[in-house]
Protein backbone atom coordinates (compact mmCIF):
# COMPACT_ATOMS: atom_id res chain seq x y z
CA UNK A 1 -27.32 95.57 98.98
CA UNK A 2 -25.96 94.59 102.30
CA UNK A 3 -22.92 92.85 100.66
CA UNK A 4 -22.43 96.48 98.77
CA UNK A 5 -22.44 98.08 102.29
CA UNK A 6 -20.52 95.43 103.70
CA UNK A 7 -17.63 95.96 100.73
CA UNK A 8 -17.67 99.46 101.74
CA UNK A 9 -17.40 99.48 105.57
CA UNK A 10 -14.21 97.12 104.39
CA UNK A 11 -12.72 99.61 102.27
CA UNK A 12 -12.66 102.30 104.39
CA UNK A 13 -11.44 100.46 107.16
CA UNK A 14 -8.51 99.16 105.08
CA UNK A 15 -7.90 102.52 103.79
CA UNK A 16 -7.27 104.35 107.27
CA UNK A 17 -5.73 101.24 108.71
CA UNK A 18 -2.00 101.98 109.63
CA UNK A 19 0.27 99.12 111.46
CA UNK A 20 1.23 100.79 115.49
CA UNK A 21 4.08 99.40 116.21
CA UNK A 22 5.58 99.19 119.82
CA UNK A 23 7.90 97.25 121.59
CA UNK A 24 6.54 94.02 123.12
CA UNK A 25 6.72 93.93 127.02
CA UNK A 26 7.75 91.44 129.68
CA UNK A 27 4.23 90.11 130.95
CA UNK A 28 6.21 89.04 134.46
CA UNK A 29 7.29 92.76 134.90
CA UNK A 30 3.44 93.80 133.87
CA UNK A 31 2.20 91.40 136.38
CA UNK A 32 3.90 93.08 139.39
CA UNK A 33 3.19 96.83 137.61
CA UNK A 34 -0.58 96.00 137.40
CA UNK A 35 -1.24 95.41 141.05
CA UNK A 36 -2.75 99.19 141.03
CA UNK A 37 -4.79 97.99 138.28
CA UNK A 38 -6.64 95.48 140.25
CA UNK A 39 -9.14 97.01 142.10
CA UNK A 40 -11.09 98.45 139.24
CA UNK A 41 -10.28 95.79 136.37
CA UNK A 42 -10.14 93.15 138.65
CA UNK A 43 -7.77 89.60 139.20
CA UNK A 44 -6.31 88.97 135.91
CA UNK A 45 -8.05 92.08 133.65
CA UNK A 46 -11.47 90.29 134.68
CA UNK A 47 -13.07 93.31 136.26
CA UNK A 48 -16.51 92.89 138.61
CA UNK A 49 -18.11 95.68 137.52
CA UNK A 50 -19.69 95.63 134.39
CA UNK A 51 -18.49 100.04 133.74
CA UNK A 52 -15.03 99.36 134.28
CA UNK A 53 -13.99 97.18 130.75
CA UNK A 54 -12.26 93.90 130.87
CA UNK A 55 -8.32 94.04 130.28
CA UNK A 56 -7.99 90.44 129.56
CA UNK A 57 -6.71 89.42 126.11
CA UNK A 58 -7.22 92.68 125.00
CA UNK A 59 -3.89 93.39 122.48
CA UNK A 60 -1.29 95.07 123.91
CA UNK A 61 -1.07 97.64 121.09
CA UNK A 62 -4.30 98.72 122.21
CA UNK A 63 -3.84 98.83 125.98
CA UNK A 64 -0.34 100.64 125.55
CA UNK A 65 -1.97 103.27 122.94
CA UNK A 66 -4.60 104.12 125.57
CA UNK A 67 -2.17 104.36 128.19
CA UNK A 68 -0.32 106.52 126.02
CA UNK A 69 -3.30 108.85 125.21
CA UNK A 70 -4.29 109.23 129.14
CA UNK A 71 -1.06 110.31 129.85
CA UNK A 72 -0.90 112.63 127.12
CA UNK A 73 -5.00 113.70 127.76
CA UNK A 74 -5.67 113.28 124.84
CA UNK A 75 -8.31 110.39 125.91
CA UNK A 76 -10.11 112.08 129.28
CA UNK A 77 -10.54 110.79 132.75
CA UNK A 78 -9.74 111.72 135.60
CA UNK A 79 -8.94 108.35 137.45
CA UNK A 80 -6.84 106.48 134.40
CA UNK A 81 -4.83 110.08 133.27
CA UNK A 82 -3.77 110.05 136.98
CA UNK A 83 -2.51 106.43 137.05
CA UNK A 84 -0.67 106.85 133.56
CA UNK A 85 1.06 109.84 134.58
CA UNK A 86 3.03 107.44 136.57
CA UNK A 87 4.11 105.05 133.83
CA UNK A 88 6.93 104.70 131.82
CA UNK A 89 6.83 103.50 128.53
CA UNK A 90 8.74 100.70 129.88
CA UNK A 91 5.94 100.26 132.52
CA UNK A 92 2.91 100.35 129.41
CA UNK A 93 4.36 97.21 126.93
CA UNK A 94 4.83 95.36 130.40
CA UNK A 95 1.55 95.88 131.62
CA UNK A 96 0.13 95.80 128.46
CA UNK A 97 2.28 92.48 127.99
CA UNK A 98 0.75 90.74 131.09
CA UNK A 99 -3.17 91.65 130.48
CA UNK A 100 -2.87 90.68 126.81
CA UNK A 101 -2.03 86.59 127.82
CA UNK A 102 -4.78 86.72 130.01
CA UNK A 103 -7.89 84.36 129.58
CA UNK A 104 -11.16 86.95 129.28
CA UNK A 105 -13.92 85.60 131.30
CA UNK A 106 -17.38 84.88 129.74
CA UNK A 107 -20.38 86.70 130.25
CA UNK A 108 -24.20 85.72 131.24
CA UNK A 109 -27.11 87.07 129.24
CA UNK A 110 -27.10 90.73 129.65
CA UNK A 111 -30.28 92.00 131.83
CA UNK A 112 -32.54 94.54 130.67
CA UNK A 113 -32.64 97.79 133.11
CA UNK A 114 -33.95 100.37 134.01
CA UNK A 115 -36.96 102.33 132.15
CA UNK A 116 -36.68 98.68 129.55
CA UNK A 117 -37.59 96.78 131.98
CA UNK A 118 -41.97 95.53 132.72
CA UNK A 119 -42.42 94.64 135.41
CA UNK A 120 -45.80 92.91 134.41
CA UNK A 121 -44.07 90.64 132.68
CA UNK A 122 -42.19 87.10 133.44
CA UNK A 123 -38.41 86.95 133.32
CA UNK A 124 -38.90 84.65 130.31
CA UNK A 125 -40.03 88.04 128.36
CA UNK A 126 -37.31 89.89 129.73
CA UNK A 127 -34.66 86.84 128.26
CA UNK A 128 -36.65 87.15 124.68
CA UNK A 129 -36.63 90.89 124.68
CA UNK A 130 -33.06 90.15 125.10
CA UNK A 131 -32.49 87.98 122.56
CA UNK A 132 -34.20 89.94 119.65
CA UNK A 133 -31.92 92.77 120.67
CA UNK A 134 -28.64 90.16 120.43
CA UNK A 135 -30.20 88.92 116.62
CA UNK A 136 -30.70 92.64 115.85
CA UNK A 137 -26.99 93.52 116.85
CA UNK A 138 -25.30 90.60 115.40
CA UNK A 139 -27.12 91.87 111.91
CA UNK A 140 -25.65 95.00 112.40
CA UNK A 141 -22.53 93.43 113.48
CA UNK A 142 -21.79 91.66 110.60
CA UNK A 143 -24.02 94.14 108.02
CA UNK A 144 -24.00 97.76 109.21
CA UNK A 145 -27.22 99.56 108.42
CA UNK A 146 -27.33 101.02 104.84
CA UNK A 147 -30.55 103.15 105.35
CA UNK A 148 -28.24 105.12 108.30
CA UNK A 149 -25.01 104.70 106.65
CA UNK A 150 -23.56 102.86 109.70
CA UNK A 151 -20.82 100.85 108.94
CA UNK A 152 -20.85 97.17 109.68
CA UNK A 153 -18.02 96.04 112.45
CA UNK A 154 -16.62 93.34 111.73
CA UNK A 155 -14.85 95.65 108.82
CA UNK A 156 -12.34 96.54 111.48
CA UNK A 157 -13.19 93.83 114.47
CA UNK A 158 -13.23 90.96 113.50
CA UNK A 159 -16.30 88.51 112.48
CA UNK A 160 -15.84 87.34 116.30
CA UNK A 161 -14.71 90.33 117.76
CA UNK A 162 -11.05 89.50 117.94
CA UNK A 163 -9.91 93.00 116.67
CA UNK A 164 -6.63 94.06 114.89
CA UNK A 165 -3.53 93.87 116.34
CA UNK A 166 -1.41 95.32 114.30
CA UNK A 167 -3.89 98.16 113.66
CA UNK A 168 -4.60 98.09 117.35
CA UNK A 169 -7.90 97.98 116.91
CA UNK A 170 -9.33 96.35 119.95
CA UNK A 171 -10.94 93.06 120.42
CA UNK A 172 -14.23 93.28 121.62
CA UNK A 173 -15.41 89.57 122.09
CA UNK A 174 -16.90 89.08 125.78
CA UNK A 175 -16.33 92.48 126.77
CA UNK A 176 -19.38 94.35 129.28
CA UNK A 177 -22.16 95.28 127.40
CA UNK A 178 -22.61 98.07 130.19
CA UNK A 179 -19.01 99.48 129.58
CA UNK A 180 -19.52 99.19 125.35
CA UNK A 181 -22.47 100.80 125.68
CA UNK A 182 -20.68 103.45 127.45
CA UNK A 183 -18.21 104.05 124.87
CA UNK A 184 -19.90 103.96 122.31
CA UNK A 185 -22.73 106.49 123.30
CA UNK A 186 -18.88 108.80 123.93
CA UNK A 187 -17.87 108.01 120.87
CA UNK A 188 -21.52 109.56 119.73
CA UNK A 189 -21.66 111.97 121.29
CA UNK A 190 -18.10 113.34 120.81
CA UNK A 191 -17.21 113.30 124.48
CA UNK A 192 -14.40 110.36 123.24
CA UNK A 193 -12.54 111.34 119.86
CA UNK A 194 -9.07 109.25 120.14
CA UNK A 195 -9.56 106.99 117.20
CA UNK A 196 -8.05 107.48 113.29
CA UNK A 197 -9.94 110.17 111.88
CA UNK A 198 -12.30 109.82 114.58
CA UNK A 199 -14.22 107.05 112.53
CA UNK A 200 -15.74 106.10 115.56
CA UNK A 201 -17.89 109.20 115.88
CA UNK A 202 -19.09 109.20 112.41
CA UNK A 203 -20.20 105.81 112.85
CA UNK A 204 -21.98 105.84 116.30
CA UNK A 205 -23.43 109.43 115.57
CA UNK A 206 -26.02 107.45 113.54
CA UNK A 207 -27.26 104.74 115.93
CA UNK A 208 -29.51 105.02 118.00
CA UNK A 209 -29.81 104.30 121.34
CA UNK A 210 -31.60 101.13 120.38
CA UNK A 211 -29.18 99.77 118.56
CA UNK A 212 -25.75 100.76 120.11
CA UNK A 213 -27.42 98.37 122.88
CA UNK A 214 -28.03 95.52 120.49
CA UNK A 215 -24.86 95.64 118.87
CA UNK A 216 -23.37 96.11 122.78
CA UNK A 217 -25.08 92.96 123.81
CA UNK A 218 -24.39 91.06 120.70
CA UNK A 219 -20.52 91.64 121.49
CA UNK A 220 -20.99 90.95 125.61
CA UNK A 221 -21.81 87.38 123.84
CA UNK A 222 -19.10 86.60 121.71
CA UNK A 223 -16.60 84.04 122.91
């Protein structure tokens, strides 16, 4: 059954797949343009805080369609519409250029927080709460969940998170569970739409909260 599912997630990925083309920057240009860049996404796309998503060897289709969609508003925030008012689209495939031959950095087990955590119980618990969420994310990773109709991810990811380039669908591998959980629970609730026929949204509607963190840390872990 899961294989049916899987087949499916596949197919409609395929089927609202379209190659973005742009032109390819020059990643010594982008390393000068990104200097604004650095205090939220940190040296080299490596940001310090786990909100603010990792830039590093992230594909510059992806980067320069974002940058595109701030300055156009139709993606929404306040901080990143302001800095890609700025930009040529010169400036984007340069920028875009330099963050994509960046080396991501690796992450460390993601932490339970908040309301998840016990505080009756030893760090060791917290690590194996942990882990069961990672095993039940990289199930629905690599399966989707039939009973919800979620679509698996690796149909347009990757079976390591590397993403689509020439779809510019974004690599995911190593990225902050904090900021995927962010976009996702956007995506879910419909506060982020700027994806082909917002398939994002249909497919994070249906998690829950539960999972969108277990698939979230699952990702973080990828290398």
């Amino acid at each position: 059954m899961k294989k049916n599912w899987l087949a499916l997630s596949l197919a409609l990925a395929f089927a609202s797949t379209s190659s973005w083309l742009h032109a390819e920057g020059n990643s010594d240009s982008g390393k000068e343009k990104s200097a604004a860049c650095l205090s939220c996404h940190g040296e080299h796309g490596n940001s310090m805080v786990s909100t603010f998503p990792k830039l590093a060897q992230q594909h510059s289709s992806y980067l320069v369609k974002q940058l595109r969609e701030f300055k156009r508003g139709t993606r929404k925030d306040p901080m990143m519409s302001a800095m890609a008012i700025g930009l040529s689209d010169e400036d984007m495939d340069d920028i875009a250029a330099y963050y994509s031959e960046q080396k991501i950095s690796l992450n460390t087990l993601p932490v339970l927080n908040g309301d998840d955590e016990d505080d009756s119980k030893p760090a060791a618990a917290g690590d194996e709460a942990v882990n069961a969420l990672i095993t039940q994310g990289s199930d629905l990773y690599r399966n989707g969940d039939l009973a919800r109709e979620v679509s698996a991810c690796i149909a347009c990811h990757g079976p390591l998170g590397e993403g689509n380039k020439p779809a510019a669908f974004p690599s995911l591998k190593s990225q902050h569970a904090d900021y995927l959980i962010k976009a996702l629970s956007d995506f879910k609730s419909g506060t982020r739409s700027n994806n082909p026929d917002n398939m994002m949204h249909m497919i994070a509607k249906k998690m829950t909260l539960e999972e969108i963190k277990a698939v979230a840390y699952r990702i973080s872990m990828m290398k």
